[in-house]
PDB file of N, CA and C in Angstrom:
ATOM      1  N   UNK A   1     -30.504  17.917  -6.103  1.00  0.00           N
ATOM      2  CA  UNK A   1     -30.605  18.351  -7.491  1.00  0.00           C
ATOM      3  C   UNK A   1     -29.981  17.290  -8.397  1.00  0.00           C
ATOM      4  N   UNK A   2     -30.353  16.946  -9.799  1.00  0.00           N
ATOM      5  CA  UNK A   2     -29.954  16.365 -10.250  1.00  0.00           C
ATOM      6  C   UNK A   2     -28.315  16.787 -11.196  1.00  0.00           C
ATOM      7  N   UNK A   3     -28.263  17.703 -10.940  1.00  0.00           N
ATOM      8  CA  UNK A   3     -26.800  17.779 -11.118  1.00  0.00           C
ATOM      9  C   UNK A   3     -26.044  17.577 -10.039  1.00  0.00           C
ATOM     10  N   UNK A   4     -26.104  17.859  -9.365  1.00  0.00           N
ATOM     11  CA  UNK A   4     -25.258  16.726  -7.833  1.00  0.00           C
ATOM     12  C   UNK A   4     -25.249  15.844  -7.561  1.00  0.00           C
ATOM     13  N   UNK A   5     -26.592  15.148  -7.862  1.00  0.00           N
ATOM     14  CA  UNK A   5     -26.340  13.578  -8.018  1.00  0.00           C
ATOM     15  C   UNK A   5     -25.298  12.768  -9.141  1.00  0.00           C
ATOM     16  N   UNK A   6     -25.406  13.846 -10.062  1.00  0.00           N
ATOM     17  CA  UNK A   6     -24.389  13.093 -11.287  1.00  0.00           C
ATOM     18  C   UNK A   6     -22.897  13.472 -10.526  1.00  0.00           C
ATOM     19  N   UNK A   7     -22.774  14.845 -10.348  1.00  0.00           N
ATOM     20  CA  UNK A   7     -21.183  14.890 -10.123  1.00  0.00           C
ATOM     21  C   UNK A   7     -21.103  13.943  -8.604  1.00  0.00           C
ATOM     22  N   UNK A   8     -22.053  13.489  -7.920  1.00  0.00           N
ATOM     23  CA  UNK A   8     -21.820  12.864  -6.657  1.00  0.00           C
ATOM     24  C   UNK A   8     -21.181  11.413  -7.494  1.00  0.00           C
ATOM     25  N   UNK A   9     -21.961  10.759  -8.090  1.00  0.00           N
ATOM     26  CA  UNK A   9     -21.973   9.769  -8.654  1.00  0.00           C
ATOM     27  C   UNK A   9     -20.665   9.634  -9.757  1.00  0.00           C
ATOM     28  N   UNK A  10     -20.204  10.407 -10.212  1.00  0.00           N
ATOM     29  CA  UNK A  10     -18.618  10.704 -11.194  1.00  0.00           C
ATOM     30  C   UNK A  10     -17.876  10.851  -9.878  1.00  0.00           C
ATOM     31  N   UNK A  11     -18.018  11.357  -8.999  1.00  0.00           N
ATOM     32  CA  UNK A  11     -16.748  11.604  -8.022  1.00  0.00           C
ATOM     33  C   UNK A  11     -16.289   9.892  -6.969  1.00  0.00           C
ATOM     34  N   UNK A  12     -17.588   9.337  -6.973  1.00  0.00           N
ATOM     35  CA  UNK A  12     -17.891   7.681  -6.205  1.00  0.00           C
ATOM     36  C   UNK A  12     -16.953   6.944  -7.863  1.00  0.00           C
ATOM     37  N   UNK A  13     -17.547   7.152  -8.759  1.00  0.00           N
ATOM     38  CA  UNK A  13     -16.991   6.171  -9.869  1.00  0.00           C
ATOM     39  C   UNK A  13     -15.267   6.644 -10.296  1.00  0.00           C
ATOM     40  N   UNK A  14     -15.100   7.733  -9.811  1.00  0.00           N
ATOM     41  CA  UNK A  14     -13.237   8.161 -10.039  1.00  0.00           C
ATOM     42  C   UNK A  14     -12.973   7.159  -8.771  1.00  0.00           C
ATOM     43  N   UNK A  15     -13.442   7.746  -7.506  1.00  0.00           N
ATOM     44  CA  UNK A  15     -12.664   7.318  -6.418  1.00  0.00           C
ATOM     45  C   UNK A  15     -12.395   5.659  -6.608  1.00  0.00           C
ATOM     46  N   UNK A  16     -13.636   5.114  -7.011  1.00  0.00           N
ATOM     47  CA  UNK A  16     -13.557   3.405  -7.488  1.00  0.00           C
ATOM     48  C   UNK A  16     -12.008   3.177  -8.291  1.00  0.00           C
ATOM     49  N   UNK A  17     -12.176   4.263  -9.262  1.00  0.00           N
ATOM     50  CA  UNK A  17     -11.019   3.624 -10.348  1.00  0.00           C
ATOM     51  C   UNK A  17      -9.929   3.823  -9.461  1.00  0.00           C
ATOM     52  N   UNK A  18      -9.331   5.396  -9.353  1.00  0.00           N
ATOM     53  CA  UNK A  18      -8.643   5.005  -7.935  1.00  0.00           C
ATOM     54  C   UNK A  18      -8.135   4.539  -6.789  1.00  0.00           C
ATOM     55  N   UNK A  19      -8.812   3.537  -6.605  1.00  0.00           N
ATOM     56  CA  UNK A  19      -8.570   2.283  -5.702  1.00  0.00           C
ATOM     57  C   UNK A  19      -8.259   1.627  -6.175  1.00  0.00           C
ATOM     58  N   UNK A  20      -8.462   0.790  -7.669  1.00  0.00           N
ATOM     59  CA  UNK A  20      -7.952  -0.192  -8.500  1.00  0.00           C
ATOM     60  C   UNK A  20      -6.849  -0.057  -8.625  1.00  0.00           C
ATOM     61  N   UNK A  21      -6.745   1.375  -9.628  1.00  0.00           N
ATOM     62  CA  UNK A  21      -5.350   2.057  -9.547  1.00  0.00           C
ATOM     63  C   UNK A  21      -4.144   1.479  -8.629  1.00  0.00           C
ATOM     64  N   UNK A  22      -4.563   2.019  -7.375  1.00  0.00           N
ATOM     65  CA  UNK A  22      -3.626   1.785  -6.253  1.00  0.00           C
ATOM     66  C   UNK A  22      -3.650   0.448  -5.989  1.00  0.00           C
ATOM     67  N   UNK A  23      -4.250   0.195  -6.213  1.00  0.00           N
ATOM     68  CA  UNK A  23      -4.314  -1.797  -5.764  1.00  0.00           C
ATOM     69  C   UNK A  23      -3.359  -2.090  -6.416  1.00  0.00           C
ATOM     70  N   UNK A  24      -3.221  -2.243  -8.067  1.00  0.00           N
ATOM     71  CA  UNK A  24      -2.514  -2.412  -8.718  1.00  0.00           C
ATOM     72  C   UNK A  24      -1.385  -1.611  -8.405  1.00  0.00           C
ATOM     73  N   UNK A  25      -1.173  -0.906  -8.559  1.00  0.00           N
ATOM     74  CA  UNK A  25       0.433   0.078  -7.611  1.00  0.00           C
ATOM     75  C   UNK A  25       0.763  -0.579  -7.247  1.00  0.00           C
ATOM     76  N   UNK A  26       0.538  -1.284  -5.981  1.00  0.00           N
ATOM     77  CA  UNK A  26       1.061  -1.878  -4.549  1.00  0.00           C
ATOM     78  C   UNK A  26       1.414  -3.118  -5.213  1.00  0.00           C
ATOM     79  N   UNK A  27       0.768  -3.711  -6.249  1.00  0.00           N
ATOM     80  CA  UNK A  27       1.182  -5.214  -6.670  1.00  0.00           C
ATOM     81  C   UNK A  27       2.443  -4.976  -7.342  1.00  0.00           C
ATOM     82  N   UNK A  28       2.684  -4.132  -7.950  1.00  0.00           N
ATOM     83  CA  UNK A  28       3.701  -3.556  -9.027  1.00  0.00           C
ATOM     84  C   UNK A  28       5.066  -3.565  -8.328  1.00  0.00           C
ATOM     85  N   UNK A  29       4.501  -2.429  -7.269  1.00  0.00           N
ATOM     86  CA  UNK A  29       5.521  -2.218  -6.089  1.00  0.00           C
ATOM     87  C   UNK A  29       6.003  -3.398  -5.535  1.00  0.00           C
ATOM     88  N   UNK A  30       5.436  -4.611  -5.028  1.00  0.00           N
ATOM     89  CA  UNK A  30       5.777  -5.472  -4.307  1.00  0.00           C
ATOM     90  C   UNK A  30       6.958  -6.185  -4.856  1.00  0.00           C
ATOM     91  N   UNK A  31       6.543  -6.295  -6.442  1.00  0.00           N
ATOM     92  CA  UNK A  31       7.352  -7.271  -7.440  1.00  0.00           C
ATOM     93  C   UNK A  31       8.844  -6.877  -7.752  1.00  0.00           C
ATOM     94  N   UNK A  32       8.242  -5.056  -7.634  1.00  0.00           N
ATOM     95  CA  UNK A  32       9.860  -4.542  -7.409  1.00  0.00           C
ATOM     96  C   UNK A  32      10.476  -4.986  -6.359  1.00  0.00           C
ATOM     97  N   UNK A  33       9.847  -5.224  -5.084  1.00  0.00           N
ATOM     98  CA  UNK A  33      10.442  -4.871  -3.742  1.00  0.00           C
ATOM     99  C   UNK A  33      11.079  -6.412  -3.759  1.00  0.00           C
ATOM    100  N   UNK A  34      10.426  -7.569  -4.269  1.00  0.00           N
ATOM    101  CA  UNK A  34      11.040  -8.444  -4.113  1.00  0.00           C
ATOM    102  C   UNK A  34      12.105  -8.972  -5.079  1.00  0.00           C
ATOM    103  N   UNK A  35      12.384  -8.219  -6.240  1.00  0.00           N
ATOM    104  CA  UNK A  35      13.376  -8.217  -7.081  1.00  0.00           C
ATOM    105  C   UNK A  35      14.827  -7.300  -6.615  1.00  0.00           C
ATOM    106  N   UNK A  36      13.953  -6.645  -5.448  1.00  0.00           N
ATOM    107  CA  UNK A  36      15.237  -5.759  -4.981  1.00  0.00           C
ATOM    108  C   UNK A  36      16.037  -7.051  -3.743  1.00  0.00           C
ATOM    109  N   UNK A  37      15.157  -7.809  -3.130  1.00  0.00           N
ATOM    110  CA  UNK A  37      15.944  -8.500  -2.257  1.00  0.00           C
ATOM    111  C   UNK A  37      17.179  -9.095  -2.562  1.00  0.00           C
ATOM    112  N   UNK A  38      17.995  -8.834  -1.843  1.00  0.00           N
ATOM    113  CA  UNK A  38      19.422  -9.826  -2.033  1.00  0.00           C
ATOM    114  C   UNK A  38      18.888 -11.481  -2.187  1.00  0.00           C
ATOM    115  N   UNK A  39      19.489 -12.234  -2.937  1.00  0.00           N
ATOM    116  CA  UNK A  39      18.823 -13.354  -3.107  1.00  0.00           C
ATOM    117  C   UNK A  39      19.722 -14.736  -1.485  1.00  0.00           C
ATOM    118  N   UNK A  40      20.376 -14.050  -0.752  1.00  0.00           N
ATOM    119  CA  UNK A  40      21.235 -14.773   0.403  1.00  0.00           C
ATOM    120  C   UNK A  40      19.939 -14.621   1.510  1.00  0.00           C
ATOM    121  N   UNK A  41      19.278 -13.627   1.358  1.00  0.00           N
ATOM    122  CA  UNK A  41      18.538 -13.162   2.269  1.00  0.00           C
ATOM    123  C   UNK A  41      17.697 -13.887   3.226  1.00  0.00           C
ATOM    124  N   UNK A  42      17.362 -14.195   4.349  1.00  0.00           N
ATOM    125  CA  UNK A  42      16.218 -15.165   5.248  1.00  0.00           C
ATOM    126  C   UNK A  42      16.650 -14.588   6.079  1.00  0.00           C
ATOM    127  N   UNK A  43      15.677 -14.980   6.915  1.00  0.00           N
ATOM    128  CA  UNK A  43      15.464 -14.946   8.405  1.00  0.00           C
ATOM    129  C   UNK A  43      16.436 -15.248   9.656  1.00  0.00           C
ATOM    130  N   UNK A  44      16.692 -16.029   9.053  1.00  0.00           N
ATOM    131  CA  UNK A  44      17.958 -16.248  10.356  1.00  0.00           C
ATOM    132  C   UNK A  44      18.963 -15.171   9.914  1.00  0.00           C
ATOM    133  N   UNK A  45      19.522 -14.833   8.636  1.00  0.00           N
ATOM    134  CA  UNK A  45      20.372 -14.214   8.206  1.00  0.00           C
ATOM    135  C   UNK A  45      20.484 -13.182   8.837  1.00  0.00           C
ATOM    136  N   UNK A  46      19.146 -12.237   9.619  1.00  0.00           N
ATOM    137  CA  UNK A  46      18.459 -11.015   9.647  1.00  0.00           C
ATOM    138  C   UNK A  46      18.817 -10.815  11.334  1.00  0.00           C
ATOM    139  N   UNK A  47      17.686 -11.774  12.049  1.00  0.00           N
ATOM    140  CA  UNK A  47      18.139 -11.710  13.107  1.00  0.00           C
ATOM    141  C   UNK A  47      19.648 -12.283  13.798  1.00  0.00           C
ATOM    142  N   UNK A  48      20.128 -13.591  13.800  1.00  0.00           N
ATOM    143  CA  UNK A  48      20.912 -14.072  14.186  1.00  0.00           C
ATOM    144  C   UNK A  48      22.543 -13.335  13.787  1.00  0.00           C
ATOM    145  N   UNK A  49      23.312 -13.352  14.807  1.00  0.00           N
ATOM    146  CA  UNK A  49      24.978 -13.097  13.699  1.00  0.00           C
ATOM    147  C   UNK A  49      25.272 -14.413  13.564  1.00  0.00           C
ATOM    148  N   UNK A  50      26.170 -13.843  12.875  1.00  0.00           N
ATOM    149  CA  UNK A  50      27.274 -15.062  12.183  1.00  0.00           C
ATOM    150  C   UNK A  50      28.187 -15.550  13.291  1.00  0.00           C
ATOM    151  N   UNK A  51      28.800 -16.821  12.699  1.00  0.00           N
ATOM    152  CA  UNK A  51      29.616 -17.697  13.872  1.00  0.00           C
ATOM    153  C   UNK A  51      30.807 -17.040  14.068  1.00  0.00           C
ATOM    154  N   UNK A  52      31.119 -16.669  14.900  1.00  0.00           N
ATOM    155  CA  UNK A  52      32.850 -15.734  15.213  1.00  0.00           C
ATOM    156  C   UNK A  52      32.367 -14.367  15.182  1.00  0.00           C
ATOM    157  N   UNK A  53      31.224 -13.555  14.914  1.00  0.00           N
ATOM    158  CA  UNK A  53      30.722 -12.729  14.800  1.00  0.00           C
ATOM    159  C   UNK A  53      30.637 -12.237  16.547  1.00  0.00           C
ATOM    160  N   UNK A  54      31.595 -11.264  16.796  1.00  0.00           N
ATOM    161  CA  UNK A  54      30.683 -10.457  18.459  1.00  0.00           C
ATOM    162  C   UNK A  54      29.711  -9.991  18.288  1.00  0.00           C
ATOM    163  N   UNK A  55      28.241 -10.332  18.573  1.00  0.00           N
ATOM    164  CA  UNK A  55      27.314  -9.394  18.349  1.00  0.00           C
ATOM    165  C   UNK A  55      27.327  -8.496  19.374  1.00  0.00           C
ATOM    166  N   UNK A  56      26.788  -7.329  19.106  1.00  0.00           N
ATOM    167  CA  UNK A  56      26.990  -6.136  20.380  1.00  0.00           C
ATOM    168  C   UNK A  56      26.098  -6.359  21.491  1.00  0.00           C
ATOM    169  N   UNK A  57      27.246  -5.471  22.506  1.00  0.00           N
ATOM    170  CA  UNK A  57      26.540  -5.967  23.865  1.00  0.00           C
ATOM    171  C   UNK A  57      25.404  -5.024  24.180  1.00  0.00           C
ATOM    172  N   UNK A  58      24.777  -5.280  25.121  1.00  0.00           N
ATOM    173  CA  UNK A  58      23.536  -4.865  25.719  1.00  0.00           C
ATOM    174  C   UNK A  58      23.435  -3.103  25.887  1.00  0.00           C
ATOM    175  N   UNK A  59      24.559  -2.537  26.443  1.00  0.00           N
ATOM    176  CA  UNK A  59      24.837  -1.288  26.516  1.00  0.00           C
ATOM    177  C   UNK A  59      25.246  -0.922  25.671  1.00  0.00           C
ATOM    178  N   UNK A  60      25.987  -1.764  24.282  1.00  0.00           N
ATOM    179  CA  UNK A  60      26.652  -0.614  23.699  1.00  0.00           C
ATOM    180  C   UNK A  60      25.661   0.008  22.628  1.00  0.00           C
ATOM    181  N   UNK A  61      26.271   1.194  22.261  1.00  0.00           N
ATOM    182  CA  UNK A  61      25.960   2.205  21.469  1.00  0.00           C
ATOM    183  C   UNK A  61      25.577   1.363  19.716  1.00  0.00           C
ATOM    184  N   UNK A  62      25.895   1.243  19.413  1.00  0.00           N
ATOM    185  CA  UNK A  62      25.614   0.546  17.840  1.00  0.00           C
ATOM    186  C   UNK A  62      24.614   0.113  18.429  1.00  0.00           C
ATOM    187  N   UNK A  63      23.822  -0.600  19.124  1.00  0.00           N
ATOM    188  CA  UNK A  63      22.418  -0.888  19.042  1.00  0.00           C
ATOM    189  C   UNK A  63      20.942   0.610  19.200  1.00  0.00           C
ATOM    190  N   UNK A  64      21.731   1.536  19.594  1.00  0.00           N
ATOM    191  CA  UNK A  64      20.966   2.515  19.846  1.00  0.00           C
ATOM    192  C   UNK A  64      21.175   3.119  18.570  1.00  0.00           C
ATOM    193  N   UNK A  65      22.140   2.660  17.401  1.00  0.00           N
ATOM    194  CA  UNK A  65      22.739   3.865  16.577  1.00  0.00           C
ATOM    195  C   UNK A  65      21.369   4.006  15.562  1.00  0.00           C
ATOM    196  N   UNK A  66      20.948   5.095  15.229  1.00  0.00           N
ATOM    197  CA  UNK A  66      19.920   4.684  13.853  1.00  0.00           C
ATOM    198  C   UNK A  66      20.788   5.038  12.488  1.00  0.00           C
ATOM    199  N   UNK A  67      20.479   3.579  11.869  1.00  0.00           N
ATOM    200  CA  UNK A  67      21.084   3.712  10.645  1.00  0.00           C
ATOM    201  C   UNK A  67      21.110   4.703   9.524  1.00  0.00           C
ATOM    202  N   UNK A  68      22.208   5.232   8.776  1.00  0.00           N
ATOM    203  CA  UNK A  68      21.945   6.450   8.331  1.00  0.00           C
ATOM    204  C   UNK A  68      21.279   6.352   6.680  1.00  0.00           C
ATOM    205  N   UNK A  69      21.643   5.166   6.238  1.00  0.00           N
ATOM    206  CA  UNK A  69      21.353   4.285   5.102  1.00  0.00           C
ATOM    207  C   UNK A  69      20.557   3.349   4.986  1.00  0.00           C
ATOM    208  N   UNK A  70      19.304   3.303   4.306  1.00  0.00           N
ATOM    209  CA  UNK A  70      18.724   1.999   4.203  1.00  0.00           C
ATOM    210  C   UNK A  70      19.094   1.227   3.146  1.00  0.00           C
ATOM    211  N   UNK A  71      18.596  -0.309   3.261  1.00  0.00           N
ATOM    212  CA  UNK A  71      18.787  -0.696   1.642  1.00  0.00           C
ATOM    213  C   UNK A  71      17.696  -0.656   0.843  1.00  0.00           C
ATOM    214  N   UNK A  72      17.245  -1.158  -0.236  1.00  0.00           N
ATOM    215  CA  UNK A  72      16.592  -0.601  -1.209  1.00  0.00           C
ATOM    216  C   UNK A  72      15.216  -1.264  -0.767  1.00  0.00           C
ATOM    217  N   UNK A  73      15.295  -2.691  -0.169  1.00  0.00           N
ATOM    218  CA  UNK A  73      13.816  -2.978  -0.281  1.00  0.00           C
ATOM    219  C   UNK A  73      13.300  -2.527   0.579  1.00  0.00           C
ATOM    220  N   UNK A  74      14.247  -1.765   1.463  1.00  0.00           N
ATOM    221  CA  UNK A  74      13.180  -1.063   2.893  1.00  0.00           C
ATOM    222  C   UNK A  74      12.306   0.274   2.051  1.00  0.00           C
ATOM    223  N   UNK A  75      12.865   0.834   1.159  1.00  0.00           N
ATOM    224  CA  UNK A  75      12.040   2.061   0.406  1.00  0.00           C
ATOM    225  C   UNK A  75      11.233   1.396  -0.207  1.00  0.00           C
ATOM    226  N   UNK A  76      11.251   0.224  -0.918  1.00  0.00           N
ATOM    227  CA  UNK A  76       9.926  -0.163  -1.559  1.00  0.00           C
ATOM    228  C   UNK A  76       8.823  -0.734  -0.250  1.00  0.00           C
ATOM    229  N   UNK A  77       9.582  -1.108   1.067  1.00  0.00           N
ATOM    230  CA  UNK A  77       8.385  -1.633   1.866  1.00  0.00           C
ATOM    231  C   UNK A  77       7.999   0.096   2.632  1.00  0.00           C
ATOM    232  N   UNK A  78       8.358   1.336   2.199  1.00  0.00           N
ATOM    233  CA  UNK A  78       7.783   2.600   3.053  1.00  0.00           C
ATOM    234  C   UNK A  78       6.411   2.699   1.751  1.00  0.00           C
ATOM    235  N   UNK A  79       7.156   2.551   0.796  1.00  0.00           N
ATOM    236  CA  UNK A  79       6.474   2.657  -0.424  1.00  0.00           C
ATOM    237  C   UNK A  79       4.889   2.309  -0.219  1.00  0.00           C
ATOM    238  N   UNK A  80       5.012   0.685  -0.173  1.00  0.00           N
ATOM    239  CA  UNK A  80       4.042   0.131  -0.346  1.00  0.00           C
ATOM    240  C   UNK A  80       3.327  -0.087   1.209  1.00  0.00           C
ATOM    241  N   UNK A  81       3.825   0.355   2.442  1.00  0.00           N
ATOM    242  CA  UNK A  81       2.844   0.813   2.972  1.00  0.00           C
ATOM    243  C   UNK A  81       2.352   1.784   2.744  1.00  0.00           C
ATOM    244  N   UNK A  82       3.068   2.924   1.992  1.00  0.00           N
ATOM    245  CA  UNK A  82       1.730   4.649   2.248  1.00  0.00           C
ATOM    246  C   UNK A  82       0.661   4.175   1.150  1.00  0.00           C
ATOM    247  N   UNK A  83       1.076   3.260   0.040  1.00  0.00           N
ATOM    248  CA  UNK A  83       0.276   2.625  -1.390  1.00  0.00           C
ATOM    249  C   UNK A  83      -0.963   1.563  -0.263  1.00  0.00           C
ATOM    250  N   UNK A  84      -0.525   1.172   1.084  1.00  0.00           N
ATOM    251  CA  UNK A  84      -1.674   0.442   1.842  1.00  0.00           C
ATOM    252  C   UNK A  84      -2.797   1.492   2.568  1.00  0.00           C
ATOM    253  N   UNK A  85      -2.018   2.896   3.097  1.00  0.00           N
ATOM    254  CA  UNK A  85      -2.712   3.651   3.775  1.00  0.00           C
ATOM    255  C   UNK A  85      -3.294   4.299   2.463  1.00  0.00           C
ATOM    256  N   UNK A  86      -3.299   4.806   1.564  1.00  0.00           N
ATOM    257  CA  UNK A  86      -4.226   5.273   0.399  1.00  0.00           C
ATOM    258  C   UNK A  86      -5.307   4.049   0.126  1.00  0.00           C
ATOM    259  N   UNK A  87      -4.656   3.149  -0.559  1.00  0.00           N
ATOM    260  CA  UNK A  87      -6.039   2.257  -0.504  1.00  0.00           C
ATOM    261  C   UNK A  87      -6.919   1.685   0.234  1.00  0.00           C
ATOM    262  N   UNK A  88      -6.806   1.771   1.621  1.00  0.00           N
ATOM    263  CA  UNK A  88      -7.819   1.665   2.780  1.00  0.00           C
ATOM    264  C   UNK A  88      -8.215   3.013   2.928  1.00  0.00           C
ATOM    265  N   UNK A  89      -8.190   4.320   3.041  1.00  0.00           N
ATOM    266  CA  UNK A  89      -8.665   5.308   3.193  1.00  0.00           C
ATOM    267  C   UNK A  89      -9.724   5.460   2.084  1.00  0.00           C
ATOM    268  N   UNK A  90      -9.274   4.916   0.748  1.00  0.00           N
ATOM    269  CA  UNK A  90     -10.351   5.517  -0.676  1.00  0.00           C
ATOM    270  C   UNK A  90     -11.257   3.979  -0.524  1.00  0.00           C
ATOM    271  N   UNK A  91     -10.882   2.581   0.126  1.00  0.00           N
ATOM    272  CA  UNK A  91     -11.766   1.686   0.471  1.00  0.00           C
ATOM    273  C   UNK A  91     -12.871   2.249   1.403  1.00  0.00           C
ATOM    274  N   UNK A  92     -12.236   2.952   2.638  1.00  0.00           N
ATOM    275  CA  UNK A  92     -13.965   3.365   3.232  1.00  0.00           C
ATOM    276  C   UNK A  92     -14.310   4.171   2.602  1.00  0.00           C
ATOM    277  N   UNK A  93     -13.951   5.355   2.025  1.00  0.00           N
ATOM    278  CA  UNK A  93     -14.513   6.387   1.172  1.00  0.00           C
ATOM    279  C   UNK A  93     -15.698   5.546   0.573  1.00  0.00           C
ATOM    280  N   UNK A  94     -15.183   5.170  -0.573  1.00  0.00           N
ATOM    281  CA  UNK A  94     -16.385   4.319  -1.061  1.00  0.00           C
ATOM    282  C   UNK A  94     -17.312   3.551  -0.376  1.00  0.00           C
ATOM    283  N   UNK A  95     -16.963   2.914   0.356  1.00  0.00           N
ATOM    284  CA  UNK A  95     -17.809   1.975   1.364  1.00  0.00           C
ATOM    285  C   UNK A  95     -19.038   2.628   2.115  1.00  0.00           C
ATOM    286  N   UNK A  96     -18.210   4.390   1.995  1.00  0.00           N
ATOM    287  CA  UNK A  96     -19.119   5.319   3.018  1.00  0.00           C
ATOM    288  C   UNK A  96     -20.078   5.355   2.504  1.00  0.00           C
ATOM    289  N   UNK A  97     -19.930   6.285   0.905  1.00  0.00           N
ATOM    290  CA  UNK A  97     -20.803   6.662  -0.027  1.00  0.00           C
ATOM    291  C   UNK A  97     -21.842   5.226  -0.432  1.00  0.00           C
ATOM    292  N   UNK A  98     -21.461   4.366  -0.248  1.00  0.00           N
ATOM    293  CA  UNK A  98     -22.122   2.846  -0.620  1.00  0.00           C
ATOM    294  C   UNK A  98     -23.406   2.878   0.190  1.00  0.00           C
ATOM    295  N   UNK A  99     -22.939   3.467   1.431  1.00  0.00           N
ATOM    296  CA  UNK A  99     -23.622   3.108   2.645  1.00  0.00           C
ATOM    297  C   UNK A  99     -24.607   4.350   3.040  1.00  0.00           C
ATOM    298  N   UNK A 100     -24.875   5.159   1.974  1.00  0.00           N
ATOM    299  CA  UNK A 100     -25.695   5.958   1.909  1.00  0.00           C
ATOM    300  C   UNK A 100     -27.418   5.051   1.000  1.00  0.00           C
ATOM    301  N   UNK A 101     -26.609   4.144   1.065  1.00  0.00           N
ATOM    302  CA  UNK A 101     -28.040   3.107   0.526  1.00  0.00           C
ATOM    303  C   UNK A 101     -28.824   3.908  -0.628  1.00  0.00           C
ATOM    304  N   UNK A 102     -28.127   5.020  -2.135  1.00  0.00           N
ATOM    305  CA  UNK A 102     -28.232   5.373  -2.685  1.00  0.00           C
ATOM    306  C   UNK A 102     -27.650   3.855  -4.069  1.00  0.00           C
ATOM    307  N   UNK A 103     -29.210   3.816  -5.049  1.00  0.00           N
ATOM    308  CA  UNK A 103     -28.683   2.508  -6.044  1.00  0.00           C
ATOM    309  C   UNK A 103     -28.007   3.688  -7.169  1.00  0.00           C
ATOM    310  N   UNK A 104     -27.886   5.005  -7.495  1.00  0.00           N
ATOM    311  CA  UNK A 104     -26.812   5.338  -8.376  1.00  0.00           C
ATOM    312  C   UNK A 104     -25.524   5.520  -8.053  1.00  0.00           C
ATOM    313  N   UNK A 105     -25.057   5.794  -6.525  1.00  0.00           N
ATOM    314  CA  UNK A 105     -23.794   5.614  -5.806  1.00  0.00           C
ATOM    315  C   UNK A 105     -23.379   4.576  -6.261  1.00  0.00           C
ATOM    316  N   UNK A 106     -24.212   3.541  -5.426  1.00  0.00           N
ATOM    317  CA  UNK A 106     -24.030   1.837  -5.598  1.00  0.00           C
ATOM    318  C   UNK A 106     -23.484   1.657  -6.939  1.00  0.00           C
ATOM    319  N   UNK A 107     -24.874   1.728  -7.716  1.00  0.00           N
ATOM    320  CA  UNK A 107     -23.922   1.609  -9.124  1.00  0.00           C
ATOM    321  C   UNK A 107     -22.904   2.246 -10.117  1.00  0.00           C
ATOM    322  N   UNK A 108     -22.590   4.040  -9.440  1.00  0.00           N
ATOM    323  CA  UNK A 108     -21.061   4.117  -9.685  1.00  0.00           C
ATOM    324  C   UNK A 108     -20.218   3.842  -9.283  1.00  0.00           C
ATOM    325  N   UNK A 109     -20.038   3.037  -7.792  1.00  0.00           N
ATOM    326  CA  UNK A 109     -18.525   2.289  -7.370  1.00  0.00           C
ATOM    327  C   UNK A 109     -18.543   1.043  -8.084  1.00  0.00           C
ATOM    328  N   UNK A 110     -19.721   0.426  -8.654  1.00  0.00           N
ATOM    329  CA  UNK A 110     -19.497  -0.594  -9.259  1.00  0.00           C
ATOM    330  C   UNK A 110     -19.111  -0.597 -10.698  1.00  0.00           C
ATOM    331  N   UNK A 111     -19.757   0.602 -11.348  1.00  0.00           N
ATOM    332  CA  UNK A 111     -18.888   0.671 -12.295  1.00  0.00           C
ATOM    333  C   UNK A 111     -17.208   1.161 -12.526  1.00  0.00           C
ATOM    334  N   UNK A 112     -17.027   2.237 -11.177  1.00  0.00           N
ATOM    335  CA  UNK A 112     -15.619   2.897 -11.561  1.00  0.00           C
ATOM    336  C   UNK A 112     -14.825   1.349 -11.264  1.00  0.00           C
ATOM    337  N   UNK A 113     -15.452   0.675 -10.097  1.00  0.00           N
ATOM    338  CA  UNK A 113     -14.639  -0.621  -9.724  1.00  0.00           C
ATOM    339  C   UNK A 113     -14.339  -1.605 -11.234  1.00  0.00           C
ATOM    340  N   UNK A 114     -15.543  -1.623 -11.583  1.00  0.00           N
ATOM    341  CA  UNK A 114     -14.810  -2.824 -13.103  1.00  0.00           C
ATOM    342  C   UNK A 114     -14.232  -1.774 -14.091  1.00  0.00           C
ATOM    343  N   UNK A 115     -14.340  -0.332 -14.501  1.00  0.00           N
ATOM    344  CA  UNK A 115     -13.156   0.150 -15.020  1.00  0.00           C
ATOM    345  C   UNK A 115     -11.921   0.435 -14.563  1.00  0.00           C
ATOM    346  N   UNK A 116     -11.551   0.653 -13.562  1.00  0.00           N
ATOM    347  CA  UNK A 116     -10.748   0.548 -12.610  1.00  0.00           C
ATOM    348  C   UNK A 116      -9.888  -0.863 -12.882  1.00  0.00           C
ATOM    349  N   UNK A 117     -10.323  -1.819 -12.612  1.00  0.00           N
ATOM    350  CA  UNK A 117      -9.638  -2.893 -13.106  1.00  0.00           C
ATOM    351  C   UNK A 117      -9.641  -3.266 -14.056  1.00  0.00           C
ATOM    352  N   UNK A 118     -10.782  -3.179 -15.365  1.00  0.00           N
ATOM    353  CA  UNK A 118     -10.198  -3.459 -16.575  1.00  0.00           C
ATOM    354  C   UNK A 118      -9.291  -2.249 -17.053  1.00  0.00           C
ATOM    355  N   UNK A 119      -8.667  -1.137 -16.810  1.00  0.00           N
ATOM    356  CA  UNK A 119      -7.460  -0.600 -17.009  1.00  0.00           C
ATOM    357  C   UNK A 119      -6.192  -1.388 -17.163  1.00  0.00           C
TER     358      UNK A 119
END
């Protein structure tokens, strides 16, 4: 019916903007996440201890302990993975509906997609 094709076609062109949306989220998020880093921070810092430092032994307990506190950029990296699992889930969504080889689908992910990003 042609009223299902339209609300099919409004529901493909939200989900589009929606993905932009979140795209942009996750970029937002990131900029936080890396403004949250301590600026001492690398790699060796992370794994390796420090010189005079005992690192713990093999059995002991502090390596089994789970920490009860995180620091801040670990919440922006839980963040911006569930901001990765939303935007791959509403990516096949669309991709699905794409793949119904329908050209008004087609051309509502392409439009919600360029409003979506010109937002």
């Amino acid at each position: 019916s042609p009223a299902g094709m339209v609300l099919s076609v409004l529901v493909i062109l939200l989900l589009s903007v929606l993905y932009e949306a979140v795209k942009m989220g996750k970029a937002v998020l990131l900029r936080r996440a890396l403004l949250a880093l301590p600026r001492s921070l690398s790699q060796e810092n992370l794994t390796e201890p420090q010189e005079g430092d005992s690192g713990p032994t093999q059995g002991s307990l502090s390596l089994m302990a789970f920490p009860i506190s995180f620091p801040r950029w670990f919440w922006f990296h839980v963040g911006q993975t569930l901001f990765h699992v939303l935007q791959v889930v509403l990516g096949y969504m669309v991709m699905l509906a794409v793949m119904s080889y329908n050209a008004w689908i087609f051309l509502g992910a392409i439009v919600g997609s360029t409003l979506g990003y010109f937002m």
